[in-house]
Each structure stands twice: as C-alpha cells, then as structure tokens.
N, C-alpha and C. Protein backbone atom coordinates (compact mmCIF):
# COMPACT_ATOMS: atom_id res chain seq x y z
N UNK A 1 123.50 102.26 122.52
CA UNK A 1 122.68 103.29 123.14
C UNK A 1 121.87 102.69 124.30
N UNK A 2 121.76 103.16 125.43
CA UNK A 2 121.00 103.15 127.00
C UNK A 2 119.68 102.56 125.65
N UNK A 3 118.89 101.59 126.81
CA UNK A 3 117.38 101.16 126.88
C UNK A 3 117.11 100.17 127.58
N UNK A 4 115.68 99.95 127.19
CA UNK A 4 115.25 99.18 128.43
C UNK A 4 114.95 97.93 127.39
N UNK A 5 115.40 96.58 128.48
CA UNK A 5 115.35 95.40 127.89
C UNK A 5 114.08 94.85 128.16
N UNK A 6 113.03 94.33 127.35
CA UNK A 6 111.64 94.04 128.01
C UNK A 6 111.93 92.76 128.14
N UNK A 7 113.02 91.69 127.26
CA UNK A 7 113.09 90.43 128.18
C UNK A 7 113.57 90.47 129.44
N UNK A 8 113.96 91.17 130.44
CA UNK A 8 114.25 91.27 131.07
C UNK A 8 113.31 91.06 132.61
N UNK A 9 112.83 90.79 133.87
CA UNK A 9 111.54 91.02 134.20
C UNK A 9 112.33 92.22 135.36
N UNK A 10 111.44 93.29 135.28
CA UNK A 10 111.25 94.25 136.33
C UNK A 10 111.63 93.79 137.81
N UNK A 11 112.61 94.54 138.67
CA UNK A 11 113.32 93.85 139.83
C UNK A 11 112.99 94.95 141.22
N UNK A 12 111.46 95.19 141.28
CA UNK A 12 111.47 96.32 142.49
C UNK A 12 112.74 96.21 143.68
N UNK A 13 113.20 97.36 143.84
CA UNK A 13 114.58 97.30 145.06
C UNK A 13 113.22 98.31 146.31
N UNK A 14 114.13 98.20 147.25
CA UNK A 14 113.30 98.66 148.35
C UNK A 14 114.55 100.30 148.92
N UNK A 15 113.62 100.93 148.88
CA UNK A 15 114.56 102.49 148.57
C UNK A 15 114.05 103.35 149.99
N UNK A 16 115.61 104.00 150.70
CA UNK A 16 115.11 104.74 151.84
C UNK A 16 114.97 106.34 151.61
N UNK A 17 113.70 107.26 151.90
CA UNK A 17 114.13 108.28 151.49
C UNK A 17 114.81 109.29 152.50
N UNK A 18 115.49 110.17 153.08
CA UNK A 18 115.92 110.73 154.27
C UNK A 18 116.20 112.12 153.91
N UNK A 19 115.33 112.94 154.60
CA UNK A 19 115.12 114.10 154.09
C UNK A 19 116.45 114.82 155.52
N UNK A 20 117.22 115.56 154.79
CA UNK A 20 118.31 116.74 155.85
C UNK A 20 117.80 118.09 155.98
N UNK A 21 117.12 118.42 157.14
CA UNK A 21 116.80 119.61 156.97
C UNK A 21 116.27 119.84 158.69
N UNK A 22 116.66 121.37 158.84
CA UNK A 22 116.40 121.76 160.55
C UNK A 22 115.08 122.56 160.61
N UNK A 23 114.17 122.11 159.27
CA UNK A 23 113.07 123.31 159.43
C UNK A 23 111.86 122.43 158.78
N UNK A 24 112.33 121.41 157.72
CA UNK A 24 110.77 120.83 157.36
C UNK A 24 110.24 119.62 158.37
N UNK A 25 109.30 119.61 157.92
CA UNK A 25 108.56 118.18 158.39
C UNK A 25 107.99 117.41 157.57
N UNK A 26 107.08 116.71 157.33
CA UNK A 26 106.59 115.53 156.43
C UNK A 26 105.38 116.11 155.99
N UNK A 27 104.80 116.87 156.74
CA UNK A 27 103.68 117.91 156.04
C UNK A 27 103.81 119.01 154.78
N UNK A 28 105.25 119.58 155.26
CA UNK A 28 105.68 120.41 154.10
C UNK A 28 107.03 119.99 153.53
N UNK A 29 107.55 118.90 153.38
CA UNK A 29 108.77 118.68 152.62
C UNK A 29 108.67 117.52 151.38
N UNK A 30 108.34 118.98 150.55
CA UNK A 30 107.97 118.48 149.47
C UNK A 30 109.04 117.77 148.37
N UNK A 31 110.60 117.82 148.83
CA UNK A 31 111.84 117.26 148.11
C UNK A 31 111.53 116.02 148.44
N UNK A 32 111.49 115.61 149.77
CA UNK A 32 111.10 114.37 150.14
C UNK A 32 109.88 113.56 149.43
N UNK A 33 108.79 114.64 149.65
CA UNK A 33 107.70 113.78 148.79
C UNK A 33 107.52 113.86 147.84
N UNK A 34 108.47 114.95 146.58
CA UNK A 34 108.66 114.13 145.02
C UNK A 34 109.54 113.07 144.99
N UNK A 35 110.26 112.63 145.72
CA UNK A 35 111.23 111.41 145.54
C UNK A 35 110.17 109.97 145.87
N UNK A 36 109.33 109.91 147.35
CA UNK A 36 108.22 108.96 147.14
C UNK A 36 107.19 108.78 146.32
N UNK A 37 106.78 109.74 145.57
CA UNK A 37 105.98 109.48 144.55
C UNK A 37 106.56 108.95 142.96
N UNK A 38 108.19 109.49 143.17
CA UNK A 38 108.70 109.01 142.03
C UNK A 38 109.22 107.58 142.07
N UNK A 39 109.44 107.16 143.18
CA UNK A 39 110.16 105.87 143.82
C UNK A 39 108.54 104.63 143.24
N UNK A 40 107.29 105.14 144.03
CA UNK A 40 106.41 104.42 144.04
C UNK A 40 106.40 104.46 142.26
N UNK A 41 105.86 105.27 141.61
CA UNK A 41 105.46 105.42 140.52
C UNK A 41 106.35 104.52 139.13
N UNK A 42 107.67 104.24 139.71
CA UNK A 42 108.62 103.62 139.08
C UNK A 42 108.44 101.99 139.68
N UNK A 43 107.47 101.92 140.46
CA UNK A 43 107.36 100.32 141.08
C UNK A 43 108.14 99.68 141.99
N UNK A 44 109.28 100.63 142.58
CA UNK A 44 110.13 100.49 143.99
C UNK A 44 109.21 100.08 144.69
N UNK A 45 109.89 100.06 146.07
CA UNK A 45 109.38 100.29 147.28
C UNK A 45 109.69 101.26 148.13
N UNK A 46 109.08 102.04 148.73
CA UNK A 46 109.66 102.98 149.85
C UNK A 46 109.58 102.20 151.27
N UNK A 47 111.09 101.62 151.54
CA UNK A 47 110.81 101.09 152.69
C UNK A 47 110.95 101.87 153.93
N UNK A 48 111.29 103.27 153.88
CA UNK A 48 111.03 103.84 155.31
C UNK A 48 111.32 105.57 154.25
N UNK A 49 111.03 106.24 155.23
CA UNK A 49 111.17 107.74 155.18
C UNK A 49 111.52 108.20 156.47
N UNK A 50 112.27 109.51 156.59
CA UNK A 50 112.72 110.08 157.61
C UNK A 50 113.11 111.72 157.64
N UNK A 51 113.03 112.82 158.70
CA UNK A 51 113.65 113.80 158.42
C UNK A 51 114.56 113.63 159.48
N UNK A 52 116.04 113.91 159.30
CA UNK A 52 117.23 114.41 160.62
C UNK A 52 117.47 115.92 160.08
N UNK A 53 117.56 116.12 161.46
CA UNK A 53 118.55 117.70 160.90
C UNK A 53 119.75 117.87 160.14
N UNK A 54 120.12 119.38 160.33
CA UNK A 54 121.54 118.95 159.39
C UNK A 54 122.33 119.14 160.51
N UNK A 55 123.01 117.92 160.61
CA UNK A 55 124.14 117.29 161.66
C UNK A 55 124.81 116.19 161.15
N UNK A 56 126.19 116.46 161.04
CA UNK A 56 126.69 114.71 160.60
C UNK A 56 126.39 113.90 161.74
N UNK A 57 126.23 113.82 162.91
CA UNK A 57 125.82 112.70 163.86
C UNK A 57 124.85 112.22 163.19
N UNK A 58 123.66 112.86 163.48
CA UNK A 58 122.59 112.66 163.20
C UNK A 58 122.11 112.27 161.46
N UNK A 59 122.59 112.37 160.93
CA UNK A 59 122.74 112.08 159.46
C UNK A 59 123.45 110.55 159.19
N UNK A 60 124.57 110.82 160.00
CA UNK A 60 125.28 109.42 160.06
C UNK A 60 124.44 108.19 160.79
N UNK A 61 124.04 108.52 161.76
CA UNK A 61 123.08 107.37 162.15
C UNK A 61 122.18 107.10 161.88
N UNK A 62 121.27 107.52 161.23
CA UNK A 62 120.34 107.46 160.25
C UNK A 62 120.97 106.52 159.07
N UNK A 63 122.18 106.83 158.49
CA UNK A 63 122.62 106.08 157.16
C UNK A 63 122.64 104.69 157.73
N UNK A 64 123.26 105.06 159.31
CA UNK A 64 124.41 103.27 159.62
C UNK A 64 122.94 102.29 160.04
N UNK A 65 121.64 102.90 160.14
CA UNK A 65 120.85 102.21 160.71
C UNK A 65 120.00 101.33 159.17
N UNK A 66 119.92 102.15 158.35
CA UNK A 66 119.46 101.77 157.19
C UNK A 66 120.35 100.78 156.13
N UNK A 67 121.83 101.18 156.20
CA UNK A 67 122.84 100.14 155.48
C UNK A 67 122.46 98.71 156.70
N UNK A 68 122.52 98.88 157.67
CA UNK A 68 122.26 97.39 159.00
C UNK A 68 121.12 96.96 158.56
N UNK A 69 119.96 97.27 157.84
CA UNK A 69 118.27 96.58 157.48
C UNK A 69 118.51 96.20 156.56
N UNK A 70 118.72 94.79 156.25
CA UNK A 70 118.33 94.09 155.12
C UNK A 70 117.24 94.42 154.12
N UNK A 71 116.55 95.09 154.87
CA UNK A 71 115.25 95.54 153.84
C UNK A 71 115.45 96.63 153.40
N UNK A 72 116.50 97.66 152.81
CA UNK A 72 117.22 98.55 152.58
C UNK A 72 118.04 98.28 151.52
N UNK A 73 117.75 98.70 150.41
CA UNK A 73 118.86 98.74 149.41
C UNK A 73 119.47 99.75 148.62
N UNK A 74 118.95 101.06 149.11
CA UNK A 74 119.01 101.96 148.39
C UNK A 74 118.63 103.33 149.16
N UNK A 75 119.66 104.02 149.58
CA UNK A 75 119.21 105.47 150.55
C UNK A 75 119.04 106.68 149.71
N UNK A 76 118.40 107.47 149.40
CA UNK A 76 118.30 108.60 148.75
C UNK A 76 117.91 109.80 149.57
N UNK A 77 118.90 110.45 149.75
CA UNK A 77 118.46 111.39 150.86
C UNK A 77 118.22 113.09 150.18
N UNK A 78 117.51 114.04 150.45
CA UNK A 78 117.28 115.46 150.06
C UNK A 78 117.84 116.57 150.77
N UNK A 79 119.14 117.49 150.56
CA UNK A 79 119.31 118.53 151.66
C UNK A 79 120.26 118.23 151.97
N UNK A 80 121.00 119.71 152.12
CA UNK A 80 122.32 119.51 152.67
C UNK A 80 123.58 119.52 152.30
N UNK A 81 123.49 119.97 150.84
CA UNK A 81 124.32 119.92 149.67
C UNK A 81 125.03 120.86 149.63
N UNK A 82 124.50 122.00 149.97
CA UNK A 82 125.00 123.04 149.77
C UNK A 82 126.45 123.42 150.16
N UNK A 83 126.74 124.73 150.22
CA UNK A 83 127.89 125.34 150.85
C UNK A 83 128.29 126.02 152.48
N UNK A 84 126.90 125.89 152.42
CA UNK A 84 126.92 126.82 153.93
C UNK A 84 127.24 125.75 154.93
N UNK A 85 127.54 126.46 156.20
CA UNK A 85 127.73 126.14 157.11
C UNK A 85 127.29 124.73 158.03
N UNK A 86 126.09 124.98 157.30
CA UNK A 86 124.75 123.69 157.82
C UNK A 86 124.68 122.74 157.10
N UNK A 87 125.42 122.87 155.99
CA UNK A 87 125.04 121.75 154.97
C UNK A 87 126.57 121.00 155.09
N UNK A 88 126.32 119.75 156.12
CA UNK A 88 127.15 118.60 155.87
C UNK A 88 126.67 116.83 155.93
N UNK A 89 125.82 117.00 154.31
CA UNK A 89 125.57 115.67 154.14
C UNK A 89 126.74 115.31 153.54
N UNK A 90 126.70 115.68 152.45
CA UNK A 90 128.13 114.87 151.79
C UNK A 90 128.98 114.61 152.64
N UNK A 91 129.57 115.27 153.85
CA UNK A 91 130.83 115.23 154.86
C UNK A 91 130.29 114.11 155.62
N UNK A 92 128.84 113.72 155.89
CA UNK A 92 128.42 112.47 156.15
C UNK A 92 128.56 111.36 155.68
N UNK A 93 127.89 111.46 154.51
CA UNK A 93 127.98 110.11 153.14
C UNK A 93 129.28 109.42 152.87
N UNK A 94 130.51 110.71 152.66
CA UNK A 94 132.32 110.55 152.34
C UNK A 94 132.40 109.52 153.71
N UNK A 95 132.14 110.20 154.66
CA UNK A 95 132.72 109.38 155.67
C UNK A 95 132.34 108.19 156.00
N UNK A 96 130.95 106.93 155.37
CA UNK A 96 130.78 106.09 155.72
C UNK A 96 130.71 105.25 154.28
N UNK A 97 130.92 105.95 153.10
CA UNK A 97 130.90 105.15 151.30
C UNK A 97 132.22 104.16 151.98
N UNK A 98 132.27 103.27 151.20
CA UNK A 98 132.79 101.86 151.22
C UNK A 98 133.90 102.52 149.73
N UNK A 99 132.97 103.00 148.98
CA UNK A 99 132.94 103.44 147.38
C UNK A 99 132.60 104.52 147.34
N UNK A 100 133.35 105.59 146.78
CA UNK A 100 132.25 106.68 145.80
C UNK A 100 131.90 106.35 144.46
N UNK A 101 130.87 107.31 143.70
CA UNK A 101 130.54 106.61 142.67
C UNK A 101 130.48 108.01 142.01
N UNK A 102 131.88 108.50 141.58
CA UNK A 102 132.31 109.97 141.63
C UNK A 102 131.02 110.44 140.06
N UNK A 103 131.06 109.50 139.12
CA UNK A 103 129.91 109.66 137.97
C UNK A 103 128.78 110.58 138.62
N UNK A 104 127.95 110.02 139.49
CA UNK A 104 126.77 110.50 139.92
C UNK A 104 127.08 111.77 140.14
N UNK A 105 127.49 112.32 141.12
CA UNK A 105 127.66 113.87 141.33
C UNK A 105 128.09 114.39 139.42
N UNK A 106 129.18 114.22 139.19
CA UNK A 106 129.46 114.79 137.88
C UNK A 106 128.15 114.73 137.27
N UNK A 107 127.65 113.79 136.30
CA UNK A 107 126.50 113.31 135.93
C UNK A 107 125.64 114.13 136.94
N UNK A 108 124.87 114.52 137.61
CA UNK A 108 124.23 115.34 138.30
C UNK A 108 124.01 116.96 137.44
N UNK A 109 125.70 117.52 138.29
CA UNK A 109 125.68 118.44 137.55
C UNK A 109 125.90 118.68 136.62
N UNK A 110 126.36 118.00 135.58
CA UNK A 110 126.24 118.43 134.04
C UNK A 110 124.67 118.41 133.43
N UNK A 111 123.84 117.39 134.06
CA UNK A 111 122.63 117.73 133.60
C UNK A 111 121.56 119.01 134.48
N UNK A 112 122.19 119.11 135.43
CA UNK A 112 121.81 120.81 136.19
C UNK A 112 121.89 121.80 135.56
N UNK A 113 123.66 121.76 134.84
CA UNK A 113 124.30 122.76 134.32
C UNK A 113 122.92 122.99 133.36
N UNK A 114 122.43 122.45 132.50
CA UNK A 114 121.92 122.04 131.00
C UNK A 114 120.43 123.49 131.84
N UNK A 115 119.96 123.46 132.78
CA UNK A 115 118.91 123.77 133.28
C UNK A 115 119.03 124.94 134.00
N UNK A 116 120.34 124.74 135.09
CA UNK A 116 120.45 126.36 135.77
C UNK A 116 121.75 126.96 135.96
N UNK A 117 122.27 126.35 134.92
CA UNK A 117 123.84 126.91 134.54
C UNK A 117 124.69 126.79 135.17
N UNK A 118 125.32 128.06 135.71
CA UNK A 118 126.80 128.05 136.80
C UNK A 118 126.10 127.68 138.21
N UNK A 119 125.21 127.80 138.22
CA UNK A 119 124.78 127.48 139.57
C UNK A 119 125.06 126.22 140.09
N UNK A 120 124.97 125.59 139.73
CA UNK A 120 125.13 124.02 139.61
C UNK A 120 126.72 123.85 140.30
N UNK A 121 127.36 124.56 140.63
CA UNK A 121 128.67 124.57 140.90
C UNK A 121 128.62 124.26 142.67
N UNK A 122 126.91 124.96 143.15
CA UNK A 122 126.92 124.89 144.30
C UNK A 122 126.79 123.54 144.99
N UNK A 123 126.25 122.62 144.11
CA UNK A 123 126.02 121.49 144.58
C UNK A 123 127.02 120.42 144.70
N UNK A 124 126.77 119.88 146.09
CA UNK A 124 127.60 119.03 146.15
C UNK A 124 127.30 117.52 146.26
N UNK A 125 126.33 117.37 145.30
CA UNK A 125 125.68 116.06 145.17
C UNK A 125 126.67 114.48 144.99
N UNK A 126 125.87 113.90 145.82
CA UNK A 126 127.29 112.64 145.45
C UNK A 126 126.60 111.17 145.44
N UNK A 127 127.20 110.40 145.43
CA UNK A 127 126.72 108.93 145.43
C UNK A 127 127.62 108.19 145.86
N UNK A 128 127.70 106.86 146.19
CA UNK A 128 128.45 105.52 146.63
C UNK A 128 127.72 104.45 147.26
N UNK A 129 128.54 103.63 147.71
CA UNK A 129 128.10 101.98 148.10
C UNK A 129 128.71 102.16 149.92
N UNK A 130 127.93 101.92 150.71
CA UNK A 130 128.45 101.12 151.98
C UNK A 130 127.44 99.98 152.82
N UNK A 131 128.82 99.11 152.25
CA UNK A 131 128.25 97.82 153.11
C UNK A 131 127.13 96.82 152.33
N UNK A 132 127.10 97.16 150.50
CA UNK A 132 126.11 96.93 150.24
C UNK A 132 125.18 97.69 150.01
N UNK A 133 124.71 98.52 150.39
CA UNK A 133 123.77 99.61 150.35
C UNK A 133 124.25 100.72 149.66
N UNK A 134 123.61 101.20 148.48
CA UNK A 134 123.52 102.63 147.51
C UNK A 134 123.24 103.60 148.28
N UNK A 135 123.88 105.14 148.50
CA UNK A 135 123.69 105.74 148.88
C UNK A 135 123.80 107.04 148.00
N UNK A 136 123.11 107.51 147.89
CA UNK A 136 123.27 109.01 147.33
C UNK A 136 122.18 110.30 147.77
N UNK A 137 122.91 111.52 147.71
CA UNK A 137 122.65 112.81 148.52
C UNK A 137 122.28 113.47 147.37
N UNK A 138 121.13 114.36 147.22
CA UNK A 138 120.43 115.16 146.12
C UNK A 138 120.56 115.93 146.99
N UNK A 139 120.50 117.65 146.10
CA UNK A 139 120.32 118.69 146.79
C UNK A 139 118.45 118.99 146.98
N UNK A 140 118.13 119.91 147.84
CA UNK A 140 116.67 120.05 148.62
C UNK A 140 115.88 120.48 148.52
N UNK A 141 116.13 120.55 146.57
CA UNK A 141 115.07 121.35 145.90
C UNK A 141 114.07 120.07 145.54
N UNK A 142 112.76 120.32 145.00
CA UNK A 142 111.90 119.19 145.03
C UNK A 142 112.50 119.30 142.77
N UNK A 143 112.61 120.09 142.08
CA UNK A 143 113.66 120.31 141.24
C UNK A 143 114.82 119.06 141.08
N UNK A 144 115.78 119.72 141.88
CA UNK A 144 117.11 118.69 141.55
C UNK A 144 116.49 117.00 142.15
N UNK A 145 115.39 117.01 142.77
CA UNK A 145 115.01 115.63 142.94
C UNK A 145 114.63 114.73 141.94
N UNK A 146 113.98 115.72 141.48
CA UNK A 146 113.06 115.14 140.28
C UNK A 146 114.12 115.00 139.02
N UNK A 147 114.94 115.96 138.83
CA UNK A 147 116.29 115.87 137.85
C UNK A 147 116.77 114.61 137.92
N UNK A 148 117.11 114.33 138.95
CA UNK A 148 118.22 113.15 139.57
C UNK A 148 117.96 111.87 139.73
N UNK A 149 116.27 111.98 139.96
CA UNK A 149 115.47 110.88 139.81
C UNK A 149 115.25 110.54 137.91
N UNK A 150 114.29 111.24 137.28
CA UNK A 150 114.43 111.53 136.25
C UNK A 150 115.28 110.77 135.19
N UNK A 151 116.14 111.57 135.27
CA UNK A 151 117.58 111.66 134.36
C UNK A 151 118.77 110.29 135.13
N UNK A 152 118.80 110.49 135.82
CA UNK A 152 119.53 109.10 136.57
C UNK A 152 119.23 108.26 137.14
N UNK A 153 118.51 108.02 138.07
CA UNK A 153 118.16 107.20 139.00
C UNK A 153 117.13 105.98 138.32
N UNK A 154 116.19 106.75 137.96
CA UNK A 154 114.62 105.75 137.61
C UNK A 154 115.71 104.44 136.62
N UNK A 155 117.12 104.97 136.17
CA UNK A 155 117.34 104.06 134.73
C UNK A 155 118.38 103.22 135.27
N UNK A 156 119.36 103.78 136.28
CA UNK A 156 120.18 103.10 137.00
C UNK A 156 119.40 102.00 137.83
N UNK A 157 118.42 102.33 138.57
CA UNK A 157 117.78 101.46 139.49
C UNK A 157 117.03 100.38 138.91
N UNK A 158 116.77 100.27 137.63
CA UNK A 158 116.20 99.38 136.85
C UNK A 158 117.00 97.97 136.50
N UNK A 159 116.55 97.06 136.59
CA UNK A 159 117.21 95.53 136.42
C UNK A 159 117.73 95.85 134.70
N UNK A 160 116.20 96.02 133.80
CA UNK A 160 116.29 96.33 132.67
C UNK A 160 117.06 96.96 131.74
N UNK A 161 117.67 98.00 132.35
CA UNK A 161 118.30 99.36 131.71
C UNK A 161 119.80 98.46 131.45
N UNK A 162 119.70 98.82 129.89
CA UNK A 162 121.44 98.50 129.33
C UNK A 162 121.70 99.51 128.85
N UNK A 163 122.76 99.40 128.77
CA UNK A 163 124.08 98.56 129.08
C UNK A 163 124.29 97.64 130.21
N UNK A 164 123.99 98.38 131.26
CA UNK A 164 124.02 98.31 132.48
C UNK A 164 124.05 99.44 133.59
N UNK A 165 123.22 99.00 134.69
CA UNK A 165 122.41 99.19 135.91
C UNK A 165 122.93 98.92 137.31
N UNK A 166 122.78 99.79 138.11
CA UNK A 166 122.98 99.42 139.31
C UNK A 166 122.49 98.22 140.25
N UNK A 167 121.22 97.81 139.84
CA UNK A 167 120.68 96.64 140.29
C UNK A 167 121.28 95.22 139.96
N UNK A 168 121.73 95.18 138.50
CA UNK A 168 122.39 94.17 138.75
C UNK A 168 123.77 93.77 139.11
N UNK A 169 124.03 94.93 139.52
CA UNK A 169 125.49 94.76 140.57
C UNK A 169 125.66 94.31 141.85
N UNK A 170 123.96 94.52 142.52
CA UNK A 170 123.81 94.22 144.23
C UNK A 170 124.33 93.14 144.56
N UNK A 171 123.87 91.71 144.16
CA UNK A 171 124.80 90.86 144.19
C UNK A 171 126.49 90.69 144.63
N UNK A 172 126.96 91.52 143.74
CA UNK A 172 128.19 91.37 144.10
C UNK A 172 129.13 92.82 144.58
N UNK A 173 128.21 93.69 145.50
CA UNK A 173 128.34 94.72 146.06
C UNK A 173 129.65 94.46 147.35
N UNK A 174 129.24 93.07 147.75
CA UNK A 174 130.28 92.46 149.19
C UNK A 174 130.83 91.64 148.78
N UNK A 175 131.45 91.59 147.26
CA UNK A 175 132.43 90.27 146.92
C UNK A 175 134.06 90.16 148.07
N UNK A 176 133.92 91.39 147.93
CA UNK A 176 135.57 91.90 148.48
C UNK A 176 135.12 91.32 150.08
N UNK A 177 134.20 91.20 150.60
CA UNK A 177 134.14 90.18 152.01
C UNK A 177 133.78 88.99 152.06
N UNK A 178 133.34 88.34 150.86
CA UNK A 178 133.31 87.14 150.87
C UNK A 178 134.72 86.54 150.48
N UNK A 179 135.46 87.23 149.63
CA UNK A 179 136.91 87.03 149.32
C UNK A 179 137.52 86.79 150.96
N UNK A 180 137.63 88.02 151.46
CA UNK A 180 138.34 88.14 152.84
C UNK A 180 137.76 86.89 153.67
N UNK A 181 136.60 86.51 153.94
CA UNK A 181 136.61 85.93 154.61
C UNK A 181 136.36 84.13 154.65
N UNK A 182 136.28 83.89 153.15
CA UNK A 182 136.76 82.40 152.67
C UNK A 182 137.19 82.06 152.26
C-alpha cells in the first residue's frame, strides 16, 4: 500500500506554474493560485509563474523556455483542456513530451469521475517528460487543481512516497542521452 517513508529526507523540486487562459490575470486566476499555495504548502518551490493565452505558439514557448532552466523541474500548467475551439494545451504538451505518462490523465479522470461523473469525459488532462522536465496540463477549474494536486501530485512529487515517486526518477529522466552520446 502507497505511504510515506519518514526515513527518507524530504527532496523540495522547484515547480513552474503556467496558467492558459485569454481572459485571467494574476489578480483573478484563482486555478493558478490554488496550485501556488498548494506547491508552497507541500514545501516545493515555485520557481516562476506565468499566464499565456490559449495559443499553441504561445503555450509552446513558454514550455520550451522552462524545460531549457535548470531551475525547472516540474511544469504544471491550468486551462485549456477542454473541447472547444480555444482549448489547445494538450495539442501543445503532445507535441513537445519526450514521454507521455498516459496514467496521469486516466488517473485524473477516474478520480473526477468519483466527484462530477460523466463530465469528466470533457477533460483532456495529460502528463509527460520533455527533456527532463515533468510536464502536466490540469483543467482551469481552481477544483480539478486542487483534485490533481491533492490526489496525485503532492504524493508523486514526494522523494518519500512508496512504492514509488516521480522524484526519484529525475535522475535518470536523460539516460537514453547519456547512452546516445557515450
């Protein structure tokens, strides 16, 4: 059974948050600011915050600038999930994952399902690795943030958490280029 190992010592990662949206700002985007209070409160770091619109350009460069900062280990972005027209984060994220990490979305919505049923069908929440860097897309409710954080994230992001954790995989996130290139 999942728990937390207390021999273990606590491994703060440094986490980006990137809010998708053509209408909030940092005054009122509150998806964004339950994810920094949950990031801090869990003993992360928030090493940057941001809003882009919803644009894959603009979404995409935002990701490629944060996977390039070493001080970046972890992107969590809000918005954009959806179905409509405007919503192409995921069509962002697909196009620059190294990896998907098809669990997370599933895992997402099955614990959505548990909360707002068929609805949950709308989301197109996802996760993966590029370049080293964790990336995953929550939908832009301050809700599915807190779900996702919650229920997945706070336990994945933990050094501690067994079985096993995403943190202690970082390490060997770029084996496949150290292979290639020695």
């Amino acid at each position: 059974m999942a728990r937390i190992d207390k021999s273990r010592p606590f491994l703060a990662v440094n986490i980006a948050v990137l809010t998708v949206s053509d209408t909030r700002s940092e005054a009122d985007d509150k998806s964004g600011q339950t994810l920094v209070d949950r990031i801090a409160e869990a003993g992360h770091h928030v090493a940057a915050r941001r809003i882009v619109r919803d644009d894959v350009a603009a979404i995409s460069a935002q990701l490629e600038a944060w996977i390039s900062d070493p001080d970046v280990d972890v992107v969590i972005s809000t918005g954009g999930t959806g179905v409509t027209g405007r919503d192409v984060t995921p069509e962002a994220f697909h196009a620059i994952y190294d990896k998907e990490i098809p669990g997370f979305g599933e895992l997402f919505r099955m614990l959505s399902y548990q909360k707002i049923g068929t609805s949950t069908v709308q989301s197109r929440a996802t996760g993966g690795v590029a370049r080293g860097t964790y990336l995953f897309a929550l939908p832009g409710s301050p809700s599915a943030c807190r779900d996702a954080w919650d229920d997945i994230l706070v336990q994945q992001l933990d050094y501690r958490h067994k079985p096993c954790n995403f943190v202690e995989l970082m390490p060997r996130l770029m084996e496949h280029k150290k292979v290639a290139t020695g």
